[in-house]
Protein backbone atom coordinates (compact mmCIF):
# COMPACT_ATOMS: atom_id res chain seq x y z
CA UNK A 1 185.95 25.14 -20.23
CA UNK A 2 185.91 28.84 -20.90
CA UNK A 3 184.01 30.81 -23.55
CA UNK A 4 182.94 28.82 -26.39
CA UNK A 5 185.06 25.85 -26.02
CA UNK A 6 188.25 28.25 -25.26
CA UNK A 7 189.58 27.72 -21.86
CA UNK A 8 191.20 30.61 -20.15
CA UNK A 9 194.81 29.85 -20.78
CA UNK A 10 194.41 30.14 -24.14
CA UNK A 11 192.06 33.62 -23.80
CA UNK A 12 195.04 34.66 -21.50
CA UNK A 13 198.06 34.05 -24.63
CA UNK A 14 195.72 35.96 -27.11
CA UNK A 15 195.58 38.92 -25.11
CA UNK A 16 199.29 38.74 -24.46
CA UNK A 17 199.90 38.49 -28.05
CA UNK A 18 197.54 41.38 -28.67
CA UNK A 19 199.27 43.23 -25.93
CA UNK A 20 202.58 42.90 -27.73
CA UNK A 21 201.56 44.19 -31.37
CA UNK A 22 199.54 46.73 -30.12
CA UNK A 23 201.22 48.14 -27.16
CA UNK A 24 199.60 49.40 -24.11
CA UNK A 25 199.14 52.81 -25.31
CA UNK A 26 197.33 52.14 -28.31
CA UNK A 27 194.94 49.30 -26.32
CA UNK A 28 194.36 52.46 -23.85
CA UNK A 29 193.57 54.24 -26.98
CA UNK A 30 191.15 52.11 -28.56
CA UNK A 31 189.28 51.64 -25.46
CA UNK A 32 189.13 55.35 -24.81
CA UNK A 33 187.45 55.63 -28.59
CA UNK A 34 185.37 52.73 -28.18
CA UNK A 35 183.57 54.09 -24.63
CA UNK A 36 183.43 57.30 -26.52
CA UNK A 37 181.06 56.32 -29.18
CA UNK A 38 179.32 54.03 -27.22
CA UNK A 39 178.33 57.18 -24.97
CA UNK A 40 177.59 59.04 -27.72
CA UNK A 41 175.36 56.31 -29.36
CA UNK A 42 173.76 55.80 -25.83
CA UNK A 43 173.09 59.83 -25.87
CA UNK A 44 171.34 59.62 -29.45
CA UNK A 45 169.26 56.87 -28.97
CA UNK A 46 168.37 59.04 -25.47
CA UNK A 47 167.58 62.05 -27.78
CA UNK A 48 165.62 59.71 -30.07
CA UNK A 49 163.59 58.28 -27.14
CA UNK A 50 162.76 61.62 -26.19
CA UNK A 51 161.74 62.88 -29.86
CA UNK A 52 159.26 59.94 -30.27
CA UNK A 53 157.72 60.65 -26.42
CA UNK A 54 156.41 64.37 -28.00
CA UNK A 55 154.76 62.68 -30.71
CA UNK A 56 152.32 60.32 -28.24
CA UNK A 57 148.65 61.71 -27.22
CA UNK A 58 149.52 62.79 -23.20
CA UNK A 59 145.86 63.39 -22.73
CA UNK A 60 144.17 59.98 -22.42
CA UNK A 61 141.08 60.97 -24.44
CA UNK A 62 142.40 59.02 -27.32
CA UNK A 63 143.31 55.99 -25.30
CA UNK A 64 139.20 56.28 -24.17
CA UNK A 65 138.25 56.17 -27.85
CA UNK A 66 140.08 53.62 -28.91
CA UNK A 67 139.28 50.97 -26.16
CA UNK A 68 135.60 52.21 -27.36
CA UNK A 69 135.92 51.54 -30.44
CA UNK A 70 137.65 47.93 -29.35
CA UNK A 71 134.33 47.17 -27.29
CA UNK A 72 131.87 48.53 -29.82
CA UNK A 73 133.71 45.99 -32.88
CA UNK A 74 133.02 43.33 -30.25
CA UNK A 75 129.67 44.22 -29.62
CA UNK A 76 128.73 43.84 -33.57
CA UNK A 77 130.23 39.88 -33.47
């Protein structure tokens, strides 16, 4: 058994047929245009990573006060 109930024979005539209407140039095409954008969406979600890193505290002075104010709400229970 092969990928959801598909056995690999039958995976191997569906890229055969899709080899045939499409040719091998345009499959070489597609693929090229497909690990394009996935490089570039990789790259933008880098840059977004990166944008959202400038906006945290980097001193820990705030990470001080808030574990204080976590132990002083604990203290008034």
């Amino acid at each position: 058994m092969g990928i959801g109930g598909i056995s690999w024979p039958q995976i191997l005539v569906v890229l055969v047929i899709v080899l045939l209407i499409f040719g091998t140039k345009r499959i070489r095409n597609i693929g090229s245009d497909l690990g394009g954008a996935i490089r570039e969406f990789r790259k933008g979600v880098g840059e977004n990573d990166d944008e959202s890193g400038e906006d945290k505290p980097k001193d820990k002075s705030s990470t001080r006060s808030d574990k204080e104010d976590g132990s002083a709400s604990s203290r008034e229970n």
